[in-house]
Structure formats: structure tokens, C-alpha cells
N, C-alpha and C. Protein backbone atom coordinates (compact mmCIF):
# COMPACT_ATOMS: atom_id res chain seq x y z
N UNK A 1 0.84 -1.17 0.00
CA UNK A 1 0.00 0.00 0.00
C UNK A 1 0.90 1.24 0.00
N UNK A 2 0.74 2.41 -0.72
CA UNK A 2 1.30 3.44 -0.94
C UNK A 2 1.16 4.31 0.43
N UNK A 3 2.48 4.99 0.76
CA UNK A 3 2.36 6.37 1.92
C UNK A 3 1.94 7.25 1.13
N UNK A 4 0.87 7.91 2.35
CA UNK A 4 0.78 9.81 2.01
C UNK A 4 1.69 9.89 2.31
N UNK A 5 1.60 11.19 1.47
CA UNK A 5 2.98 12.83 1.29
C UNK A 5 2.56 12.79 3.00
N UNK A 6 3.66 13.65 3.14
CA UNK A 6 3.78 14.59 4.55
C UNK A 6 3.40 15.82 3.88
N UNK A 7 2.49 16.63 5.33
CA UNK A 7 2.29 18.08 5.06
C UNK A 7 3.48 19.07 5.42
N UNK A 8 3.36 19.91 4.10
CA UNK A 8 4.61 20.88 4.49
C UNK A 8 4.85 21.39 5.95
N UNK A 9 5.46 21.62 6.23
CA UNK A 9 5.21 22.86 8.50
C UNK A 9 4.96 23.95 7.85
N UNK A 10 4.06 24.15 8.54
CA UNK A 10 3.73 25.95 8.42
C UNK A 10 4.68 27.03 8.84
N UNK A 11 4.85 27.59 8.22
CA UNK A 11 5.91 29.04 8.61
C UNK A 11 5.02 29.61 10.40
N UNK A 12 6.05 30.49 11.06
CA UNK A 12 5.71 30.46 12.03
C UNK A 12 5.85 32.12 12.33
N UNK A 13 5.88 32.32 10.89
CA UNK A 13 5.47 34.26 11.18
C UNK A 13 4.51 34.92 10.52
N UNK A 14 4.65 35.57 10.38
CA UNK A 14 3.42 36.75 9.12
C UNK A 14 4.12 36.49 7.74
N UNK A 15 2.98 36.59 7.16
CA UNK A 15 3.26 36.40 5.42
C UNK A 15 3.99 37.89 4.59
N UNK A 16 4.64 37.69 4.21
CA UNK A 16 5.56 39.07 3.36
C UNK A 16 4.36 40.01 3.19
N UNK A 17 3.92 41.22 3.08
CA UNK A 17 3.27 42.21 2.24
C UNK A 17 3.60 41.98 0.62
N UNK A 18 2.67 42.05 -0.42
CA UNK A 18 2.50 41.26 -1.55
C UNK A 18 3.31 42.80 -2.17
N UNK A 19 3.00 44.28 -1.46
CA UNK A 19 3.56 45.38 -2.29
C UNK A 19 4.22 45.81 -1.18
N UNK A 20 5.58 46.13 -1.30
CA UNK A 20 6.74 46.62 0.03
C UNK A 20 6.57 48.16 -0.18
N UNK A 21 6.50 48.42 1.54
CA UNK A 21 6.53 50.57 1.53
C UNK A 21 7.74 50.96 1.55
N UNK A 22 8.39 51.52 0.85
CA UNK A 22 9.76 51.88 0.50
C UNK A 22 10.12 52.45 1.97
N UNK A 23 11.26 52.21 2.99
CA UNK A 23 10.93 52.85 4.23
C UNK A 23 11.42 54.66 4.40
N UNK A 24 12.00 55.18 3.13
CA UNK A 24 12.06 56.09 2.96
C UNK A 24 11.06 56.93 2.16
N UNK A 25 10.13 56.64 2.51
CA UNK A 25 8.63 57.17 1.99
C UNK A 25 8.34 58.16 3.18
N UNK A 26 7.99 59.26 2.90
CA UNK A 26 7.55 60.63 3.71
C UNK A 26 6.42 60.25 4.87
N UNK A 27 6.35 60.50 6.23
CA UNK A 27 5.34 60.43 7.14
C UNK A 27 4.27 61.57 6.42
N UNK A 28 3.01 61.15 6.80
CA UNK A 28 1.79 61.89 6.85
C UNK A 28 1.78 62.81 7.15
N UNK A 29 0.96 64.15 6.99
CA UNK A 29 1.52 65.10 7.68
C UNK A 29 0.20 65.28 8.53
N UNK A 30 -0.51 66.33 9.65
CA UNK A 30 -0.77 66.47 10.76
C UNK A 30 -2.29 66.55 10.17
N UNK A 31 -2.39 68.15 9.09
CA UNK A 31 -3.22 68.00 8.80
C UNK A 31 -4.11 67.28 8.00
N UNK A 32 -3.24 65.85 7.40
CA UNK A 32 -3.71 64.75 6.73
C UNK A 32 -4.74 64.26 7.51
N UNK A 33 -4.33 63.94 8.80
CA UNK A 33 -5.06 62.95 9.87
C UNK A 33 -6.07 63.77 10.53
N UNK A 34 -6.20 65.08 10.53
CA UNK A 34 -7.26 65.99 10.83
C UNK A 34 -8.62 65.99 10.04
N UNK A 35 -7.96 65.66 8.34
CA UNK A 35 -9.08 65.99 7.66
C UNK A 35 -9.56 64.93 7.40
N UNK A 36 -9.18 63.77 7.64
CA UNK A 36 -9.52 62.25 7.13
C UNK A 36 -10.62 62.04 8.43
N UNK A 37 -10.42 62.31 9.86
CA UNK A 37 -11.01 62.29 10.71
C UNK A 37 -12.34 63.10 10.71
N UNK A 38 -11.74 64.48 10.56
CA UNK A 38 -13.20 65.33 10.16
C UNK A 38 -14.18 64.94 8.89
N UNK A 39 -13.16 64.69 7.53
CA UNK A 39 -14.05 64.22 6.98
C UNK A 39 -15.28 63.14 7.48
N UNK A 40 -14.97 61.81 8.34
CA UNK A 40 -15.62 61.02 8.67
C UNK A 40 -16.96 61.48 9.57
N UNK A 41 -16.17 62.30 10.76
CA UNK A 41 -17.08 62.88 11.37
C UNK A 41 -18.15 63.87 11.31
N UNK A 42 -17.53 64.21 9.90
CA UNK A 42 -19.05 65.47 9.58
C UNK A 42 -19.65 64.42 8.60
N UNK A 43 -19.49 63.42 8.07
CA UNK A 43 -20.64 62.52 7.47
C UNK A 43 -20.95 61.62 7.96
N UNK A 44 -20.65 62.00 9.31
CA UNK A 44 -21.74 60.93 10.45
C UNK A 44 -22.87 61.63 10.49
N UNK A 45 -21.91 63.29 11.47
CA UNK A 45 -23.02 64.00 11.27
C UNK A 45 -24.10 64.28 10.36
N UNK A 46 -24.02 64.29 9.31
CA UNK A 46 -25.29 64.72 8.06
C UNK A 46 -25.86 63.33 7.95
N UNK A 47 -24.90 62.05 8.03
CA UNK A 47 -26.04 61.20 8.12
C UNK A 47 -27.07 61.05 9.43
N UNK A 48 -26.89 61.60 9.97
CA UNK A 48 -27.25 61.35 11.40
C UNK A 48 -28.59 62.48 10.99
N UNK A 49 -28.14 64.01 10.53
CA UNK A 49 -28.98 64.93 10.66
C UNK A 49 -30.42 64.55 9.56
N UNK A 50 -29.83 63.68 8.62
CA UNK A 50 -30.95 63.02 7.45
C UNK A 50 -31.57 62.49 8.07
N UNK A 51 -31.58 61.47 9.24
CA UNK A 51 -32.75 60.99 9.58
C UNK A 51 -33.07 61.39 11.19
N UNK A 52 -32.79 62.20 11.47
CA UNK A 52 -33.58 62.80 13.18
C UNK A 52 -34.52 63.73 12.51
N UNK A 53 -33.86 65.15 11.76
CA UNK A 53 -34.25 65.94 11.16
C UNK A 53 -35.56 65.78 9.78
N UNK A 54 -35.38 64.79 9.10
CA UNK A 54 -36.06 64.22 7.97
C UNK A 54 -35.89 65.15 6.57
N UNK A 55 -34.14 65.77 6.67
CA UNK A 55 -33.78 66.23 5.07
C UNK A 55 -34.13 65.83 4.28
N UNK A 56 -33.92 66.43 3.12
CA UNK A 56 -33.71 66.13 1.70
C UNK A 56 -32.83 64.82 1.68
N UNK A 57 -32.71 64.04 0.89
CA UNK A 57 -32.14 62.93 0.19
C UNK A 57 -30.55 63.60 0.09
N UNK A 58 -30.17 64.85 -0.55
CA UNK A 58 -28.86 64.81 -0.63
C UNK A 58 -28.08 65.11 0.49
N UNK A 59 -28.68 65.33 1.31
CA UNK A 59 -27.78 65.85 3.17
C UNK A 59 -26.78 64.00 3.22
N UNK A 60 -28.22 63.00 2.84
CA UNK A 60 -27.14 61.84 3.11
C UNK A 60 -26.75 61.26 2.02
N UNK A 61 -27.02 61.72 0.71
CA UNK A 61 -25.31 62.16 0.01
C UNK A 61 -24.65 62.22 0.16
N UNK A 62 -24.41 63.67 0.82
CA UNK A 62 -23.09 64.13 0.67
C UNK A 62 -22.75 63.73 2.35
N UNK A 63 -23.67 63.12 2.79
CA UNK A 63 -22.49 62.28 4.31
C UNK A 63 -21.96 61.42 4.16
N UNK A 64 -22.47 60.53 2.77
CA UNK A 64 -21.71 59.04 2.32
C UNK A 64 -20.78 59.59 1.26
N UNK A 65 -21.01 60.80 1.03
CA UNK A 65 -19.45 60.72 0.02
C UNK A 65 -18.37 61.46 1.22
N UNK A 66 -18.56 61.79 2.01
CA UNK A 66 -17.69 62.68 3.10
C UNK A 66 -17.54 61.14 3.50
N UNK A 67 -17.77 60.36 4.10
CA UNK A 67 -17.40 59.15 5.10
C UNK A 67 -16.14 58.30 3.97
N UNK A 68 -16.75 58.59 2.96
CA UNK A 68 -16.19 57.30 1.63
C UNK A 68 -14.82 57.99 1.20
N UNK A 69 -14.88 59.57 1.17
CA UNK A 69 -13.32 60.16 0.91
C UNK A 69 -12.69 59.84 2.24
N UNK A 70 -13.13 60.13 3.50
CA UNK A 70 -12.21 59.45 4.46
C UNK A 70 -11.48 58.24 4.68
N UNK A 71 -12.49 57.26 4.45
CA UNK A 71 -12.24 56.02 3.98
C UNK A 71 -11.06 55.85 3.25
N UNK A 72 -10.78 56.50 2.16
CA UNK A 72 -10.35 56.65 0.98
C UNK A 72 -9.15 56.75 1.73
N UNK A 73 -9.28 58.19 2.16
CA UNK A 73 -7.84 58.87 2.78
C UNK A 73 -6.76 57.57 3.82
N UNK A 74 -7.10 57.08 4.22
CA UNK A 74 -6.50 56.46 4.95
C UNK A 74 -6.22 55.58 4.38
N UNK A 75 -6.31 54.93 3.35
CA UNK A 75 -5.44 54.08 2.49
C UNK A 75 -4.14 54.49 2.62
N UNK A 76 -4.06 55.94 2.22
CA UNK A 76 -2.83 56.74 1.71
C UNK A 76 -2.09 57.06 3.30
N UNK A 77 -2.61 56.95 4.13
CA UNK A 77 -2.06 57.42 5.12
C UNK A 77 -0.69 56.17 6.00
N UNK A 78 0.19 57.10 6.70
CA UNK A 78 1.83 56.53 6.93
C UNK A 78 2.04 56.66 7.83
């Protein structure tokens, strides 16, 4: 009767990053992390004010595109 293979051993750290951050790549700067934050927080707010208040349709618009550029922003952020 034939042996199974053996299973490879598992590595016993974290897997490489598939794209490397050059470590001489520029820190964020202050007001990066101000506006990524505010952005988020004023399209809580308007979503929030769309439905206590009972706005127009675009108040939570423009709170999901304010939440979604924040979002955004922090991709980019170091």
C-alpha cells in the first residue's frame, strides 16, 4: 500500500506584504489625519442629521461621500 505525502510545517510568522513601503517614503503630515477624521465625522453628522431631522435625500449624500473620501484617505495614510 502506498504512503501519504507529509504536510509541508507551516511558517511560524506573518506572510511578506504582496507590495513593500519603501521605508524612505515621507510620514503623513498632521493635517492629513485631521481631515480624514473630520471628513468622517461630519458625514456621520449629516447622516445622522438626514434621519432625526427628515432632510432632503442629498444631506445623506453628501455624508456618504464625506465618510467614503475618508475612507479613501487612509489608504494613503503613513
Amino acid at each position: 500500500m502506498p504512503e501519504s505525502k507529509r504536510r509541508k510545517p507551516r511558517s511560524k510568522g506573518p506572510t511578506p506584504p504582496k507590495r513593500a513601503i519603501p521605508k524612505d517614503a515621507p510620514e503623513s503630515p498632521r493635517w492629513y489625519v485631521a481631515l480624514m477624521a473630520g471628513l468622517m465625522a461630519v458625514g456621520v453628522i449629516l447622516v445622522l442629521v438626514r434621519f432625526f431631522f427628515r432632510t432632503d435625500q442629498w444631506v445623506l449624500l453628501l455624508g456618504l461621500i464625506a465618510i467614503s473620501a475618508g475612507f479613501i484617505m487612509t489608504t494613503n495614510y503613513r
